[in-house]
Protein backbone atom coordinates (compact mmCIF):
# COMPACT_ATOMS: atom_id res chain seq x y z
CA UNK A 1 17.08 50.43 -9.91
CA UNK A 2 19.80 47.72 -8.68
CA UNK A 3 20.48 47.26 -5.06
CA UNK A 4 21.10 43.73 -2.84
CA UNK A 5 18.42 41.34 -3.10
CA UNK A 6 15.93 41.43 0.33
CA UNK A 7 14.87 37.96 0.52
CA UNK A 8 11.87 37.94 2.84
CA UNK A 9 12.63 34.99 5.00
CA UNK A 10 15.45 32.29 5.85
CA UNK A 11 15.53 29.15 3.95
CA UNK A 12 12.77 27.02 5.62
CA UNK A 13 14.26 23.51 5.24
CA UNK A 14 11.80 22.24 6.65
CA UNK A 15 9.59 22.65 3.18
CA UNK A 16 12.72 23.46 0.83
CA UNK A 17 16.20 21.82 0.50
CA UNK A 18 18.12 25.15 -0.83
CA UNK A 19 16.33 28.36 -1.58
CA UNK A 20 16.78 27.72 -5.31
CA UNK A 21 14.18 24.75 -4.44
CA UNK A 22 11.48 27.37 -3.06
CA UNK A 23 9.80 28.56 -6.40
CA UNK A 24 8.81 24.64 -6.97
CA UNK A 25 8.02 24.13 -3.84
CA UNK A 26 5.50 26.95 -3.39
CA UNK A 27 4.34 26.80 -7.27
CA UNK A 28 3.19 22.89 -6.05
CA UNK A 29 1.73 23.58 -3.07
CA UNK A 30 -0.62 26.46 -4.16
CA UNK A 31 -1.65 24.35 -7.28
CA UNK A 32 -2.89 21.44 -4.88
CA UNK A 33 -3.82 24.18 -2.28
CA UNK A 34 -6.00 26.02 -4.69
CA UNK A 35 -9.21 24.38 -4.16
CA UNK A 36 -9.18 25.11 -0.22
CA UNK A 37 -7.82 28.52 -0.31
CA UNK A 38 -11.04 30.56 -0.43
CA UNK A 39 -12.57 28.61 2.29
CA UNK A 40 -9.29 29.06 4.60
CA UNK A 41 -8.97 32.38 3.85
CA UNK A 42 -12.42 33.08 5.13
CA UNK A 43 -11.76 31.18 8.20
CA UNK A 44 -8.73 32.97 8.70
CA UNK A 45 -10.18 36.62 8.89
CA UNK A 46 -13.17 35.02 10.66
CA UNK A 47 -15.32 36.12 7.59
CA UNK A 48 -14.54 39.83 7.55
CA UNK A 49 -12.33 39.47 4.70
CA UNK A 50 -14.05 40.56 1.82
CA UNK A 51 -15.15 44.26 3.55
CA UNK A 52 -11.14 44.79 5.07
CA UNK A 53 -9.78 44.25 1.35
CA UNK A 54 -12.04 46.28 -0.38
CA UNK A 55 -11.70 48.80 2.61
CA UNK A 56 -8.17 48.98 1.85
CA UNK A 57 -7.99 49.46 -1.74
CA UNK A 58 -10.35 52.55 -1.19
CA UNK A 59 -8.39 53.89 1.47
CA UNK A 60 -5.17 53.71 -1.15
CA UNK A 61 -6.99 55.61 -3.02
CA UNK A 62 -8.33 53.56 -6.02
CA UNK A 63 -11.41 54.47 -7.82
CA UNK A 64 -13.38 54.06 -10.75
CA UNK A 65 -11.29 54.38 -14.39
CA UNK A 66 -8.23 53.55 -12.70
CA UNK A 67 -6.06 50.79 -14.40
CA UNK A 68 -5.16 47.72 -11.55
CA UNK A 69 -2.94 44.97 -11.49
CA UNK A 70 -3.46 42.48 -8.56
CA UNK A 71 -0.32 40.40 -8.07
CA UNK A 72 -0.21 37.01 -6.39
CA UNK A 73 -4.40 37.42 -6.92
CA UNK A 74 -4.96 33.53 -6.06
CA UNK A 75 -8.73 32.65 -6.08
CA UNK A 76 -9.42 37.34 -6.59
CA UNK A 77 -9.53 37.63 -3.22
CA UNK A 78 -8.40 41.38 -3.88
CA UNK A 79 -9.19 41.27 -7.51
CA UNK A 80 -13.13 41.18 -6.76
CA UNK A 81 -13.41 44.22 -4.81
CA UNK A 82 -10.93 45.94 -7.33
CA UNK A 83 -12.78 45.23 -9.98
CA UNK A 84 -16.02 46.78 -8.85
CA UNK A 85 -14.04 49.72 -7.68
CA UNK A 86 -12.25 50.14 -10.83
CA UNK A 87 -15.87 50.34 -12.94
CA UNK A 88 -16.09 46.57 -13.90
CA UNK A 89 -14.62 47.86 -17.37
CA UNK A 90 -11.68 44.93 -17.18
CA UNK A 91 -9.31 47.41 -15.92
CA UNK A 92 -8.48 45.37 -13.25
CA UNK A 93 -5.90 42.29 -14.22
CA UNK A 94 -4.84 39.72 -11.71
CA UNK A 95 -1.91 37.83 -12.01
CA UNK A 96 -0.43 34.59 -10.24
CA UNK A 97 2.05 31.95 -11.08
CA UNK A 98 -0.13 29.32 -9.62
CA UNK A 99 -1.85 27.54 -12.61
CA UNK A 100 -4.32 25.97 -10.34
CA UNK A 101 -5.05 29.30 -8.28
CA UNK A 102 -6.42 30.88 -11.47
CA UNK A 103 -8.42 28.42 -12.26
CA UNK A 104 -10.07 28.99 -9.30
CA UNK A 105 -10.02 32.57 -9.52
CA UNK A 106 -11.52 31.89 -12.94
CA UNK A 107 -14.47 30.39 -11.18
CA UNK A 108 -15.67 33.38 -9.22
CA UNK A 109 -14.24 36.44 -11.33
CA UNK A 110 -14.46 37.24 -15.81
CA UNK A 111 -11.68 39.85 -15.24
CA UNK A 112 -8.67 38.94 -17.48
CA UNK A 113 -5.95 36.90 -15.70
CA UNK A 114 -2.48 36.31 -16.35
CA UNK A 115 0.19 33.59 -15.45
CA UNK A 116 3.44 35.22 -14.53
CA UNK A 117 5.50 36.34 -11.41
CA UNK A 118 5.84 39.54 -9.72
CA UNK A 119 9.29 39.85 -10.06
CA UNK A 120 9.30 39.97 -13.94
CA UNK A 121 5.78 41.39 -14.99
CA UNK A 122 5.04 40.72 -18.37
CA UNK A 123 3.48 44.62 -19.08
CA UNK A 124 5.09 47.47 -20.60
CA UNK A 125 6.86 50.76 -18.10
CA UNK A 126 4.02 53.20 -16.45
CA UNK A 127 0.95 51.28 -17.81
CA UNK A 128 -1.50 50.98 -14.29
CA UNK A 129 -2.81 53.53 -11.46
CA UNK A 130 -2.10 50.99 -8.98
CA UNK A 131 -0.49 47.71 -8.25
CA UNK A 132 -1.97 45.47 -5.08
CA UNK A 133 -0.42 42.72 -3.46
CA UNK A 134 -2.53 40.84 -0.79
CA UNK A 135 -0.58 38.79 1.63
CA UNK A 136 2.06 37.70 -1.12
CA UNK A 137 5.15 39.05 -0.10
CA UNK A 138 6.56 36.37 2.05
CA UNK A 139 6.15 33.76 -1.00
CA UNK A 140 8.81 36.29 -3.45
CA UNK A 141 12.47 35.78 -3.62
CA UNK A 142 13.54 39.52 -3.62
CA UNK A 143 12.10 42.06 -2.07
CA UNK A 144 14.12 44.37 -3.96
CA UNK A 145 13.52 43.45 -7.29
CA UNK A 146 9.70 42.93 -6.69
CA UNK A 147 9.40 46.71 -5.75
CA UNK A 148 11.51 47.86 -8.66
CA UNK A 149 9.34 46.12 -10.88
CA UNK A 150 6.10 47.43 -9.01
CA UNK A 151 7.73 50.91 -10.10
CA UNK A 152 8.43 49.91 -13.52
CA UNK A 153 4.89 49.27 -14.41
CA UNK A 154 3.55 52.11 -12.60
CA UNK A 155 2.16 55.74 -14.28
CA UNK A 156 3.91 58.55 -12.31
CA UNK A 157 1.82 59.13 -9.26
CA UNK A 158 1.07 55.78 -9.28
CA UNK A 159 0.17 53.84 -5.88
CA UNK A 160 1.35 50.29 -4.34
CA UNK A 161 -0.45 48.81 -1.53
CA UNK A 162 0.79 45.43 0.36
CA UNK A 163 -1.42 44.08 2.36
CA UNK A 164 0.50 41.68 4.77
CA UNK A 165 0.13 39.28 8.03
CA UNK A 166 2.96 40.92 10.23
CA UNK A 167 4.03 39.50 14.44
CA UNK A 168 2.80 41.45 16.95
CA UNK A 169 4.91 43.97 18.87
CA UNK A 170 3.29 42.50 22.47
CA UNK A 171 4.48 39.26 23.59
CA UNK A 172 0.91 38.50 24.29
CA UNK A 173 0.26 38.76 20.36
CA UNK A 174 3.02 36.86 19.64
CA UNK A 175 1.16 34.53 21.66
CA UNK A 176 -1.85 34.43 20.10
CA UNK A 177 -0.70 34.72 16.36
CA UNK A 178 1.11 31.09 17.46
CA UNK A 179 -1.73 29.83 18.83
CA UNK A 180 -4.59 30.70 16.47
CA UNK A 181 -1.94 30.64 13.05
CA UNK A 182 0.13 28.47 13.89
CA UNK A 183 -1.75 25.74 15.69
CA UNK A 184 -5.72 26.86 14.98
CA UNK A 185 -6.40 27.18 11.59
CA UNK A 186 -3.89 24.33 10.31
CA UNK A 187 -5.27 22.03 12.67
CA UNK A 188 -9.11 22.96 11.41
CA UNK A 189 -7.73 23.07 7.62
CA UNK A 190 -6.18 19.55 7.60
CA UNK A 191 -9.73 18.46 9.40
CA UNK A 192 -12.12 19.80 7.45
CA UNK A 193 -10.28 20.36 3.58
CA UNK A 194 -7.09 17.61 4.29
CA UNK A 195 -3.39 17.44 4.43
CA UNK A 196 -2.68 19.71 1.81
CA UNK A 197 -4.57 22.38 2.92
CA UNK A 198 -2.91 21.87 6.70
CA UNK A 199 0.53 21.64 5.14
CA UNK A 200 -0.47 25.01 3.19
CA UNK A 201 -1.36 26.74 6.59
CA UNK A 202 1.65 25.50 8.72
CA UNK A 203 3.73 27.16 6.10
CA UNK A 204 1.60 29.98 5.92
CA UNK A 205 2.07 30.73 9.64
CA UNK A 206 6.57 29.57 8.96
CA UNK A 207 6.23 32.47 6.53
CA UNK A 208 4.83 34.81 9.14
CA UNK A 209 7.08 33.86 11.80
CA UNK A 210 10.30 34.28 10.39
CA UNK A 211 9.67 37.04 7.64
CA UNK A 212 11.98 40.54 8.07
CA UNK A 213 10.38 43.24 10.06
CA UNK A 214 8.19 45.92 8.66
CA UNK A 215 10.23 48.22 9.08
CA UNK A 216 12.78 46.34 6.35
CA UNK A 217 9.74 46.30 3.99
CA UNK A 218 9.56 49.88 4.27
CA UNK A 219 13.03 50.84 3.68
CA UNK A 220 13.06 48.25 0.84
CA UNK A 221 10.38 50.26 -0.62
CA UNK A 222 12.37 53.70 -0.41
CA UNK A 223 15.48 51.48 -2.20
CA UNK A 224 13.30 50.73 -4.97
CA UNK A 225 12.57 54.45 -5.82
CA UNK A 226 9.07 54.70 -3.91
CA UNK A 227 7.95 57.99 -2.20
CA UNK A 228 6.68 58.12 1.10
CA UNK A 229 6.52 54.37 2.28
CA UNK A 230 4.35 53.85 5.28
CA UNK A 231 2.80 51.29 7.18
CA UNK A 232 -0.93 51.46 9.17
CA UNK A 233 -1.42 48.18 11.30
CA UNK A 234 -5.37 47.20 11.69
CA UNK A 235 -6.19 44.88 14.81
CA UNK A 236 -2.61 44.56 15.53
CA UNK A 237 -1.08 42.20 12.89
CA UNK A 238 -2.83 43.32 9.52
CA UNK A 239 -0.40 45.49 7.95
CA UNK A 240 -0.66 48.40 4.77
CA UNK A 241 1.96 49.03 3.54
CA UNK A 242 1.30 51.96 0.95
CA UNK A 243 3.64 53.86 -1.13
CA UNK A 244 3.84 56.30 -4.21
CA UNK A 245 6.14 56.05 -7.77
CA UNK A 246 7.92 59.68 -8.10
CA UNK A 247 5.68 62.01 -10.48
């Protein structure tokens, strides 16, 4: 389906000359990122990680013989616990651009992996069940034209689920998301795992901060063809965003 591109945040010069300069710019810093991600990840959800994503993939509804593709996988974060729901029968496929990340993902997961980008998947119309994305959507260039592709490569009655770092509606939250994002855990990363890995966070939390409202992420879904787009929020800034291709 065409429609205007959603981009999900601003230009953030302060990483990225011109937008065109973004790919590069996030390509590199995942690569040298890679080998810290895990570890900051865990730090981040304060070690409940794991249980949330796997949580949230049965929620969405995926079980055992379904087909799964895992964009933006990184180190399998999501891929792990899709596997084993899936059957372990290498149903579920995780794909990143990040050289580096699936190397790492390589380390800790023998489910088959595959360099490309969401917004031009390299697999045929209505071949999976469902299509995850954890915490990837800020790091796309079009909104639009990652959804329609989601689509594309899903059966009818396929599902989607986004799983995604949103602001707080209370200016308390706000708050907090600064202070522990924002300030916390790049502080601790560039401690403990160096300046890439503090660089990495700080941009994570720029990301956050300026991306479009949920609400935009759910109409962008509707644009794209999906039925019934919805969004559940877990401890106030962990958002699903789950949605259905036509039958």
């Amino acid at each position: 389906m065409t429609g205007k591109p959603v981009r999900p945040h601003p230009t953030l010069d302060r990483y990225y000359p011109t937008d065109e300069d973004r790919s590069e710019f996030v390509s590199d810093m995942f690569d040298e990122g890679a080998r810290s991600y895990e570890w900051v990840c865990w730090v981040m959800s304060l070690g409940t990680g794991a249980q949330y994503r796997a949580q949230a993939l049965r929620n969405a509804g995926l079980a055992k013989g379904m087909k799964v593709l895992d964009v933006a996988t990184g180190t399998g974060l999501v891929l792990r616990p899709a596997d084993e729901l899936s059957g372990a029968q290498k149903l579920a496929i995780g794909l990143d651009p990040s050289r580096g990340m699936l190397r790492e993902c390589r380390k800790r997961s023998s489910a088959p992996l595959v360099q490309a980008r969401g917004e031009s998947l390299p697999f045929p119309d209505q071949h999976f069940d469902m299509v995850s994305m954890g915490y990837g959507l800020r790091h796309v260039s079009d909104l639009h034209g990652l959804f329609c592709e989601y689509r594309r490569v899903l059966k009818p009655g396929g599902r989607l689920l986004l799983l995604e770092i949103t602001q707080p509606k209370s200016a308390a939250g706000r708050q907090f998301n600064r202070l522990f994002l924002g300030n916390l855990v790049p502080g601790i990363a560039r401690i403990l795992k160096g300046a890439e890995a503090g660089r990495m966070m700080h941009y994570f939390w720029d990301t956050v901060r300026y991306c479009v409202p949920p609400d935009q992420i759910v109409a962008s879904l509707g644009g794209a063809g999906f039925d019934s787009p919805s969004r559940t929020v877990m401890g106030g800034i962990l958002s699903e965003f789950v949605a259905t291709r036509p039958s």
